[in-house]
C-alpha atoms as a PDB file:
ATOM      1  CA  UNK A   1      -2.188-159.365 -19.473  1.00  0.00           C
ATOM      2  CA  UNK A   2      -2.749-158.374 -23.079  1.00  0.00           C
ATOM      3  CA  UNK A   3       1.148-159.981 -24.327  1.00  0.00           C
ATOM      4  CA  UNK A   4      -0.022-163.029 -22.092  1.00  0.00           C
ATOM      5  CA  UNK A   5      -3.504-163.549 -23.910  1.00  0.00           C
ATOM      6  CA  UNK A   6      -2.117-163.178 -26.806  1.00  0.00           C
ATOM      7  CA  UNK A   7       0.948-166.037 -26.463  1.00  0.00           C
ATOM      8  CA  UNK A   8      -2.119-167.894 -24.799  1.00  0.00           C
ATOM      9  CA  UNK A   9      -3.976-167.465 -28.558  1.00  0.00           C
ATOM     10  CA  UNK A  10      -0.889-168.684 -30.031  1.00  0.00           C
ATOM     11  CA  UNK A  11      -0.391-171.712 -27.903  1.00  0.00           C
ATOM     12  CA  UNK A  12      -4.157-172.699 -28.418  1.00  0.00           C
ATOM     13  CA  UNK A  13      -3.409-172.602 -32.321  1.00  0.00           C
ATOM     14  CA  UNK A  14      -1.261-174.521 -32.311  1.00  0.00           C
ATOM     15  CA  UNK A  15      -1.802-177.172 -30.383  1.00  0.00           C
ATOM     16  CA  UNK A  16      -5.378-177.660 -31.600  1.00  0.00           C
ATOM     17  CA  UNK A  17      -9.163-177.946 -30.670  1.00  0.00           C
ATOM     18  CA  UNK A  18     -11.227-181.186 -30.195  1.00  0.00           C
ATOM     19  CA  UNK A  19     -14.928-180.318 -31.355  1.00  0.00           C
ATOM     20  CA  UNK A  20     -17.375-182.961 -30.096  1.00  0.00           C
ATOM     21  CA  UNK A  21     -20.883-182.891 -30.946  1.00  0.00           C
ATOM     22  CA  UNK A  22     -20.890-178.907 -31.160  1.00  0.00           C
ATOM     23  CA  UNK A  23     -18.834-178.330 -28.471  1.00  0.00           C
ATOM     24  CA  UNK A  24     -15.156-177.225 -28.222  1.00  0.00           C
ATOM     25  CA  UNK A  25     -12.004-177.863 -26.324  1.00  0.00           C
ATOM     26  CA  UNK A  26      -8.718-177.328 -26.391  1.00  0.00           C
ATOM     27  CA  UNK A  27      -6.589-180.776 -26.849  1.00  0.00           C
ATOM     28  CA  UNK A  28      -2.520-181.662 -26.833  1.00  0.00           C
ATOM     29  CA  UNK A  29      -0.662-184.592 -27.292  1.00  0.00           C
ATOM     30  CA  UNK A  30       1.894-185.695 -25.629  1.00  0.00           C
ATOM     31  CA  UNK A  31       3.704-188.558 -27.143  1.00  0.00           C
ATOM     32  CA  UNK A  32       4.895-191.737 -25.207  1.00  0.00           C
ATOM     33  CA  UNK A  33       6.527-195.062 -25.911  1.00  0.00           C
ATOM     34  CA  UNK A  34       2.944-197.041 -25.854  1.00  0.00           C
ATOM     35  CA  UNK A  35       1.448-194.028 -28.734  1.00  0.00           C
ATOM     36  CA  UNK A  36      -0.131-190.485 -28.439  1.00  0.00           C
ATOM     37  CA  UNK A  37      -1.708-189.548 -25.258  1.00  0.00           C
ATOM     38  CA  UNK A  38      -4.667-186.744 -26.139  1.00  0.00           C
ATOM     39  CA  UNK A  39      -5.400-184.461 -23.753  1.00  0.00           C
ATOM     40  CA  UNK A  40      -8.937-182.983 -23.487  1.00  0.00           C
ATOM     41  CA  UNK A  41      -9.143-179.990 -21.550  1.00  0.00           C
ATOM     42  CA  UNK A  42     -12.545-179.533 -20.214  1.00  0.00           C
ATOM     43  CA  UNK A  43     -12.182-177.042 -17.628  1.00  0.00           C
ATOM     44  CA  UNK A  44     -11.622-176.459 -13.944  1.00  0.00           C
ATOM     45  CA  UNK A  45     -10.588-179.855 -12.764  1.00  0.00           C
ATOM     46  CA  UNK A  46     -12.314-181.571 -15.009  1.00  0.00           C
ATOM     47  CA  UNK A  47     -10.004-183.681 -17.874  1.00  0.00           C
ATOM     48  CA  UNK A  48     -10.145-186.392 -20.475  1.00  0.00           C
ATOM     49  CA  UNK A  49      -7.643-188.407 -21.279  1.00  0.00           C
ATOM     50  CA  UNK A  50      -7.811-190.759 -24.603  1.00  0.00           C
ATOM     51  CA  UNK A  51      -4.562-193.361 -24.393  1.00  0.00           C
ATOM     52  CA  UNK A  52      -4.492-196.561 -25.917  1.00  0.00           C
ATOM     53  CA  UNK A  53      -7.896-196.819 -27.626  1.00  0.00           C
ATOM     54  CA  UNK A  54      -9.398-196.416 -23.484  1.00  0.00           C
ATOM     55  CA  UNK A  55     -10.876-193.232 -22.336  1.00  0.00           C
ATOM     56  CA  UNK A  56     -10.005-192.010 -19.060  1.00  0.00           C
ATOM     57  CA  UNK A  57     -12.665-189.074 -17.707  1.00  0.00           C
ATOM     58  CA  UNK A  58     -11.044-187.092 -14.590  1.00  0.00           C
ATOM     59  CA  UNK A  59     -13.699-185.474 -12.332  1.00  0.00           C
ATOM     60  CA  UNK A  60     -16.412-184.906 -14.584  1.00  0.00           C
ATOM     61  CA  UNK A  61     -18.551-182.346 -14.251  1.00  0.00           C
ATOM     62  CA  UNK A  62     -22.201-181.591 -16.036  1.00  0.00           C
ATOM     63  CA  UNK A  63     -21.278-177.468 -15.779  1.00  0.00           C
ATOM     64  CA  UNK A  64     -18.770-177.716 -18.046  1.00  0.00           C
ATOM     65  CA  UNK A  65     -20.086-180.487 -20.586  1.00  0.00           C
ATOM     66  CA  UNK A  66     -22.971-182.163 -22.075  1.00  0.00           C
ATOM     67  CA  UNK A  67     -21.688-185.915 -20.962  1.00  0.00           C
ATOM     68  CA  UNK A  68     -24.252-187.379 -22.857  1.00  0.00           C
ATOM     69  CA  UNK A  69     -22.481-186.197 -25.744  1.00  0.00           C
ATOM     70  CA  UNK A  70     -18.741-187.157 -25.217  1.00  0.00           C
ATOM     71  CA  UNK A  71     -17.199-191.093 -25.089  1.00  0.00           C
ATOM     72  CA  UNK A  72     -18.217-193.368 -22.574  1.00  0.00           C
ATOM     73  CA  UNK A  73     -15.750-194.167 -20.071  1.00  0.00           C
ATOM     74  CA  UNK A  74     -13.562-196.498 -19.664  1.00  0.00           C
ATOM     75  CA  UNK A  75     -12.345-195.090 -16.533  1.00  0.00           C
ATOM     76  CA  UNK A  76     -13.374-192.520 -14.204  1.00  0.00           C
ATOM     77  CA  UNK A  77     -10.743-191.347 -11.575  1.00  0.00           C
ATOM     78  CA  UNK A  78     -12.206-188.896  -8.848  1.00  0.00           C
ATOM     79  CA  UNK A  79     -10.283-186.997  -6.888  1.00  0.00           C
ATOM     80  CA  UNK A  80     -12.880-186.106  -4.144  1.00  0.00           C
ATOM     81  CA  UNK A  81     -16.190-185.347  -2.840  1.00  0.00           C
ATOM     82  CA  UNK A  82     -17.012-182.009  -3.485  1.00  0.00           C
ATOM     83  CA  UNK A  83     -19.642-180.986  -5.720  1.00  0.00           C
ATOM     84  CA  UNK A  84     -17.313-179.413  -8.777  1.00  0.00           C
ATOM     85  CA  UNK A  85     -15.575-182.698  -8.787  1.00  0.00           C
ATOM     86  CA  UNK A  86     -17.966-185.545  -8.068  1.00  0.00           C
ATOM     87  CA  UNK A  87     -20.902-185.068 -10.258  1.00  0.00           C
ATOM     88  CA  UNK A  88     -23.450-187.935 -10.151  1.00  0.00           C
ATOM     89  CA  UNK A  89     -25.377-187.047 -12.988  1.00  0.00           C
ATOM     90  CA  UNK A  90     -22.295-186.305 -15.532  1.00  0.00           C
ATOM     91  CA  UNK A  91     -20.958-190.006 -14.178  1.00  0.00           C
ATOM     92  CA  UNK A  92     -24.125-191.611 -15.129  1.00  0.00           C
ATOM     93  CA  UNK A  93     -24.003-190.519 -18.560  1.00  0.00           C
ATOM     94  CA  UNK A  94     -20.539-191.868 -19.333  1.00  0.00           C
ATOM     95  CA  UNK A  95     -20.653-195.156 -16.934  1.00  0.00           C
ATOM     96  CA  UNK A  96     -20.914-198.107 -18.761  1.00  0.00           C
ATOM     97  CA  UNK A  97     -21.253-201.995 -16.792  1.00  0.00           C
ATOM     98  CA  UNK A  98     -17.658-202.019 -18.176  1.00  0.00           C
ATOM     99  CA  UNK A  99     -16.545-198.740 -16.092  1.00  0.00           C
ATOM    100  CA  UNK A 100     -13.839-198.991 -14.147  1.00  0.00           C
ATOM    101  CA  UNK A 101     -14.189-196.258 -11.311  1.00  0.00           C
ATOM    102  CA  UNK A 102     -11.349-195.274  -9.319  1.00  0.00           C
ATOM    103  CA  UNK A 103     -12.040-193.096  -5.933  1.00  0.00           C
ATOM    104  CA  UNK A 104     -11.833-192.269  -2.528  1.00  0.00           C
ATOM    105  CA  UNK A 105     -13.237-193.565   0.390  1.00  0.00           C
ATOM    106  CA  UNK A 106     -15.196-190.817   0.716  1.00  0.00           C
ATOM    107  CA  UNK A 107     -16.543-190.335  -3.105  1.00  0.00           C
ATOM    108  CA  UNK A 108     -17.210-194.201  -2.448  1.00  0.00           C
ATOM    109  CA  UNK A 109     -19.839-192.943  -0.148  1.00  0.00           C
ATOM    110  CA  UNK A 110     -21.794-191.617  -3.326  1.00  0.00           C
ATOM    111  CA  UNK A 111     -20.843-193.729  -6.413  1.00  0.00           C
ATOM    112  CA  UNK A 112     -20.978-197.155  -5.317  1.00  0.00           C
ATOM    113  CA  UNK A 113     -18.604-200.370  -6.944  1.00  0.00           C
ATOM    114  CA  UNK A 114     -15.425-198.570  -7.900  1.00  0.00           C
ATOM    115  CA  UNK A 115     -12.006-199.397  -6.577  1.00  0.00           C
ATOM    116  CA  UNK A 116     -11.305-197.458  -3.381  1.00  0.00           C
ATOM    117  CA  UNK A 117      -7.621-196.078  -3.659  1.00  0.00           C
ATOM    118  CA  UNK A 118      -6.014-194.146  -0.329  1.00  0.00           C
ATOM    119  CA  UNK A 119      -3.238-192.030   0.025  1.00  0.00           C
ATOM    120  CA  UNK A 120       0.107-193.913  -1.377  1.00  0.00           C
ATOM    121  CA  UNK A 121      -2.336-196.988  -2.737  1.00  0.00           C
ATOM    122  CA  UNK A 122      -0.923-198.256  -6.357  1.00  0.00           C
ATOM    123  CA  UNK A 123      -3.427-200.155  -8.839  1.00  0.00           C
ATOM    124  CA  UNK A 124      -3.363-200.933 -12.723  1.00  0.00           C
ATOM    125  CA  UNK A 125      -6.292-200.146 -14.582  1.00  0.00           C
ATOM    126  CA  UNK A 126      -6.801-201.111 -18.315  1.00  0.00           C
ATOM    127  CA  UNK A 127      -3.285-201.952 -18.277  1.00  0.00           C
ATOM    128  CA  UNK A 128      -2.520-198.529 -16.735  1.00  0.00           C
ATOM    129  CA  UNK A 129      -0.422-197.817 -13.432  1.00  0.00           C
ATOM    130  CA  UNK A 130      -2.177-195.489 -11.457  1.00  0.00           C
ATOM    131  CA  UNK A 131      -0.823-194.101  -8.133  1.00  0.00           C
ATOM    132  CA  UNK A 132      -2.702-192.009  -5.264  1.00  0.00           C
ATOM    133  CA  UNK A 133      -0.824-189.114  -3.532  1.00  0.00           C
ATOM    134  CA  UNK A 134      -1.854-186.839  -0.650  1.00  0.00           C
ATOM    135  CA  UNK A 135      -3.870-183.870  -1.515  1.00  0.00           C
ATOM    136  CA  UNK A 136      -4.435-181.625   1.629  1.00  0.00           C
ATOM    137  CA  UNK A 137      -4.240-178.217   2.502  1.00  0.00           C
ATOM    138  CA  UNK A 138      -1.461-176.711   4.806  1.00  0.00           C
ATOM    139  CA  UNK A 139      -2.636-173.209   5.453  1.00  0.00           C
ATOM    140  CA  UNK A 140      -6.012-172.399   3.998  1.00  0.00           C
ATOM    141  CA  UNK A 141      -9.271-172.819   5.644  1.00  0.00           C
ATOM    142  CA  UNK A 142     -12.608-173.120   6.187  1.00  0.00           C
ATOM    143  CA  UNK A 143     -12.427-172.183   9.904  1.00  0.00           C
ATOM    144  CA  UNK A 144      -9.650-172.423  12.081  1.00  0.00           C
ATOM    145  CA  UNK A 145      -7.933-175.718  12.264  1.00  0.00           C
ATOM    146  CA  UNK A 146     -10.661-176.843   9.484  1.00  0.00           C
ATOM    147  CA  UNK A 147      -9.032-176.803   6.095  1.00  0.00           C
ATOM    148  CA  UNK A 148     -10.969-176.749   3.323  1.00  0.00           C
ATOM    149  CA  UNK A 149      -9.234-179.944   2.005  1.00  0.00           C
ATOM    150  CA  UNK A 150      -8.342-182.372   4.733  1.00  0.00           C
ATOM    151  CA  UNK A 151      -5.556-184.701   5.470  1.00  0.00           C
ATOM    152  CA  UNK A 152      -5.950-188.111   4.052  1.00  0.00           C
ATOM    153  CA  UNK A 153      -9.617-187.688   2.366  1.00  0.00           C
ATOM    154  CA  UNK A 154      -8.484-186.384  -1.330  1.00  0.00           C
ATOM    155  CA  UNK A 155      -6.618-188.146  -3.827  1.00  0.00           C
ATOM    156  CA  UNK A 156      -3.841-186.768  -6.384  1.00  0.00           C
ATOM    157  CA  UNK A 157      -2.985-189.137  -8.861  1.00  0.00           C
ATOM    158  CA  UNK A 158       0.236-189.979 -11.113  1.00  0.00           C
ATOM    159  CA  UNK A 159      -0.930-191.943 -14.120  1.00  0.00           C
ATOM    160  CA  UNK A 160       2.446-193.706 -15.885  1.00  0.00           C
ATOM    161  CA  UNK A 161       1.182-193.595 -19.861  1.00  0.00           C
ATOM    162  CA  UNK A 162       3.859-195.853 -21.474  1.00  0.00           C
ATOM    163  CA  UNK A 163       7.131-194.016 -20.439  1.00  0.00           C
ATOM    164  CA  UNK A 164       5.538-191.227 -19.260  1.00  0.00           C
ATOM    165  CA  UNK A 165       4.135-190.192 -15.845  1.00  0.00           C
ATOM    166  CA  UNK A 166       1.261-187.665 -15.568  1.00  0.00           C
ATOM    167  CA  UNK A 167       0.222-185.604 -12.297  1.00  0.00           C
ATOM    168  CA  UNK A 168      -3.425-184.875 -11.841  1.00  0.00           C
ATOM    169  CA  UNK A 169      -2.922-182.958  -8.228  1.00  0.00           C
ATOM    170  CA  UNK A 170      -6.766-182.796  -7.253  1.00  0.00           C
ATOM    171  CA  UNK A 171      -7.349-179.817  -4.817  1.00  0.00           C
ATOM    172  CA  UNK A 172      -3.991-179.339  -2.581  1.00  0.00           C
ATOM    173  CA  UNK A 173      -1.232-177.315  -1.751  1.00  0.00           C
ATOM    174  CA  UNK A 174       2.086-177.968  -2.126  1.00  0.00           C
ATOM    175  CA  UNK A 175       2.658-180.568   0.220  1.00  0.00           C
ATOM    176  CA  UNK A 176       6.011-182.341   1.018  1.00  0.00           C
ATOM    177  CA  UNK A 177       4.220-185.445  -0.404  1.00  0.00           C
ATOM    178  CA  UNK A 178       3.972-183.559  -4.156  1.00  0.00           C
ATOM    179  CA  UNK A 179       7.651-181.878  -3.624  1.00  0.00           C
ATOM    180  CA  UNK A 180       9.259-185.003  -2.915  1.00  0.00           C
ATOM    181  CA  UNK A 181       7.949-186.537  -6.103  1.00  0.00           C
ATOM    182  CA  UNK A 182      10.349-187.564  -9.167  1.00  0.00           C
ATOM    183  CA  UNK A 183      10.225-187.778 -12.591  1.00  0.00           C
ATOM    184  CA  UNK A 184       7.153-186.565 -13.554  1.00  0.00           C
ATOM    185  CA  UNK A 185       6.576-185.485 -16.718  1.00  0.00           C
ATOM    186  CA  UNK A 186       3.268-183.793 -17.106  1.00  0.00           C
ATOM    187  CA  UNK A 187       1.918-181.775 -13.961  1.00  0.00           C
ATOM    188  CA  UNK A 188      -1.781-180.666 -13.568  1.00  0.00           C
ATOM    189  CA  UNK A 189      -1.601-178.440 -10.542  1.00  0.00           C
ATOM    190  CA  UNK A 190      -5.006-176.145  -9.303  1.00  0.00           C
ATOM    191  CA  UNK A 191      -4.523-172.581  -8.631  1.00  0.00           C
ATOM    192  CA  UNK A 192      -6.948-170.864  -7.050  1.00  0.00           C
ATOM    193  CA  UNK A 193      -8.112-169.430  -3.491  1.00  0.00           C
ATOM    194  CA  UNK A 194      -8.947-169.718  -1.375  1.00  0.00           C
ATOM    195  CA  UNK A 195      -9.300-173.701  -1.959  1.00  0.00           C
ATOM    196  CA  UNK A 196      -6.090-174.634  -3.505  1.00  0.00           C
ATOM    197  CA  UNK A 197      -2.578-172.743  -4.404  1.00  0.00           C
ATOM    198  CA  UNK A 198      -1.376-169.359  -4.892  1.00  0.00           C
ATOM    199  CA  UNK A 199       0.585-168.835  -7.800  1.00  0.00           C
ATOM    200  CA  UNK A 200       3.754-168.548  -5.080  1.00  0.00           C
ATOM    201  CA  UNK A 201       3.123-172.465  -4.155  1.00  0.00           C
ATOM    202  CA  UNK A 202       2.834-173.314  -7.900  1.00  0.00           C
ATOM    203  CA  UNK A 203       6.002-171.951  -8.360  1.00  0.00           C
ATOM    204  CA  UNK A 204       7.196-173.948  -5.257  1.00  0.00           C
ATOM    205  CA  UNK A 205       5.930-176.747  -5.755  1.00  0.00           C
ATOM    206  CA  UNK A 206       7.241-177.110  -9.356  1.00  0.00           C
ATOM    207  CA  UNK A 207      10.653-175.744  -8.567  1.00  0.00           C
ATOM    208  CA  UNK A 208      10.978-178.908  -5.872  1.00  0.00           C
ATOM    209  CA  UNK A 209       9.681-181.284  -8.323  1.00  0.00           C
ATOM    210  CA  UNK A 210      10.730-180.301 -11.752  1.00  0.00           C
ATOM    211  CA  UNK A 211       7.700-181.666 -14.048  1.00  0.00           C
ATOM    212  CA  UNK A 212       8.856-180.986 -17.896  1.00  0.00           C
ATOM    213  CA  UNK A 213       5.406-179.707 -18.767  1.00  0.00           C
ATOM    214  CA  UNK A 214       3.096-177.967 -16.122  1.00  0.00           C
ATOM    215  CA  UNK A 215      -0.253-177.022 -16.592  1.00  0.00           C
ATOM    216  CA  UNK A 216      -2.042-174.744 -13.698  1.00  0.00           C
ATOM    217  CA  UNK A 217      -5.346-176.148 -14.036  1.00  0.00           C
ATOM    218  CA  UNK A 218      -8.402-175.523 -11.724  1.00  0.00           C
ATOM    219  CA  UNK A 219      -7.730-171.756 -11.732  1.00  0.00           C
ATOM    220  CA  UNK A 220     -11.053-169.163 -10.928  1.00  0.00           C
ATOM    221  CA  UNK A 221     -10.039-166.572 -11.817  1.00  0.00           C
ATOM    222  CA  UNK A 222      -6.185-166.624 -11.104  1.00  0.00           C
ATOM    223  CA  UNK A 223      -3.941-163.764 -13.072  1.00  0.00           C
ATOM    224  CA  UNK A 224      -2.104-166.538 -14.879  1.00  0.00           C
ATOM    225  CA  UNK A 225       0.801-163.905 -15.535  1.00  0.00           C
ATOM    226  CA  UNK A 226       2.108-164.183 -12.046  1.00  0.00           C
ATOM    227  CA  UNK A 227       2.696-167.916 -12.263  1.00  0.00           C
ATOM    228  CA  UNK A 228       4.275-167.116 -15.499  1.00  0.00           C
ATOM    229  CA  UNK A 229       6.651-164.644 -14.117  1.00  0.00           C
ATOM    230  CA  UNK A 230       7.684-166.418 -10.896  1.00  0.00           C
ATOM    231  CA  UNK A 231       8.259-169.262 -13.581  1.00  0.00           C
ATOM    232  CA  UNK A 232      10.730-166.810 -15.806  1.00  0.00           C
ATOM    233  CA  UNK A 233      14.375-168.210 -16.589  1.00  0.00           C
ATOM    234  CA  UNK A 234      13.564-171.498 -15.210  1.00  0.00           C
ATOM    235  CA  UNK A 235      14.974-174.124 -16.910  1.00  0.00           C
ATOM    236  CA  UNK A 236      13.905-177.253 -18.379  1.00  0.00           C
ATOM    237  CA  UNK A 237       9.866-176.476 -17.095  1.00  0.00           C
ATOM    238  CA  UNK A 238       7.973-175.661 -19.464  1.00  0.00           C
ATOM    239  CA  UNK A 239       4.396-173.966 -18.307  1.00  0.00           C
ATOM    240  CA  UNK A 240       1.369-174.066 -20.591  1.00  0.00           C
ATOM    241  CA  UNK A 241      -1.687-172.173 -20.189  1.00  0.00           C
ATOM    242  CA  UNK A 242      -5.251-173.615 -21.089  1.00  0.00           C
ATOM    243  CA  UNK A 243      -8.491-172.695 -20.555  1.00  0.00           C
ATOM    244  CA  UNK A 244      -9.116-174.283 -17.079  1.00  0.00           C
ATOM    245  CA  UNK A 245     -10.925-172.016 -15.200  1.00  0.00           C
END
């Protein structure tokens, strides 16, 4: 773990810190045909996209932020209802009467006038294509026959940014729904148990679908090293580690 810290020191270097309003996180950019998309990683599942002059906030979450102190939202994509990624009190400090909120049914349930998106719905918001994919779990849970993550109740979503298509996975596995998908470009997959992945269905899951940049995000407390070795002489994936715990 020490040689994987350290590249992870490296990588952090170099692609930069966002400080805002005393606190820190890391950022990249990935560039598109429309102009620079910055990343914001905030941690766990929680991200914050800034594309366009808009401000995207995914899953927010009050444990990992001060919301009063970062942008308002444009939009606010949630994933699902559980606690670490539907946070009333982190929404309310970044909603604006201008907010565009995109959920689930469920998450509906709690954060009244958003736009409802199922499984395999398609909408554009601020000019941006968004697209809802399954995000279940296959094997683990609660109780038997109860996984923690149900069919058909979570949201993944595939954000097209210019020419550019970003996976935010939400909490799954790796479903045939997220193997079967094409040309993605940037992959935000969760890695930890027992809710979401194993570092084995990372790895499978990003073989099938080939994303040029993946990200394990949402990741407890995950040795990162084993996705990075079951991700060794792969080509044309490349696997970068933030601070997403």
């Amino acid at each position: 773990m020490t040689k994987l810290y350290l590249i992870s020191c490296l990588i952090f270097l170099l692609f930069g810190t966002a400080a805002i309003a005393g606190q820190s996180f890391q950022t990249d950019v990935i560039k598109t045909s429309g102009g620079d998309l910055k990343i914001t990683f905030i941690g766990h599942g929680t991200l914050m996209f800034d594309y366009g002059g808009k401000i995207f906030h995914i899953d927010p979450w009050g444990k990992l932020a001060d919301y009063s102190q970062l942008p308002k939202a444009d939009v606010i994509v949630l994933t699902h209802e559980h606690q670490d990624h539907l946070d009333p009190a982190a929404i309310k400090k970044i909603r604006t009467k201008n907010t565009v909120v995109v959920l689930t049914e469920t998450c509906a349930q709690t954060v009244p006038g958003g736009i409802i998106m199922h499984n395999g719905d398609t909408k554009t918001v601020d000019g941006v294509k968004i697209e809802a994919v399954p995000a279940y779990n296959l094997v683990h849970m609660r109780a038997p026959g109860v996984p923690y993550h149900p069919k058909g109740v979570g949201n993944g979503y595939i954000f097209t940014f210019g020419d550019k298509h970003v996976y935010v996975a939400g909490d799954t596995e790796n479903t045939p729904e997220m193997k079967s998908l094409k040309n993605i470009d940037v992959a935000f997959l969760p890695m930890n148990l027992p809710y979401t992945m194993t570092p084995e269905m990372v790895a499978d899951a990003a073989k099938a679908f080939k994303p040029k940049i993946l990200y394990p995000y949402h990741t407890g407390d995950t040795d990162l090293s084993k996705l990075t070795n079951l991700m060794k002489g792969v080509q044309g994936i490349d696997v970068r580690l933030r601070s997403m715990k």
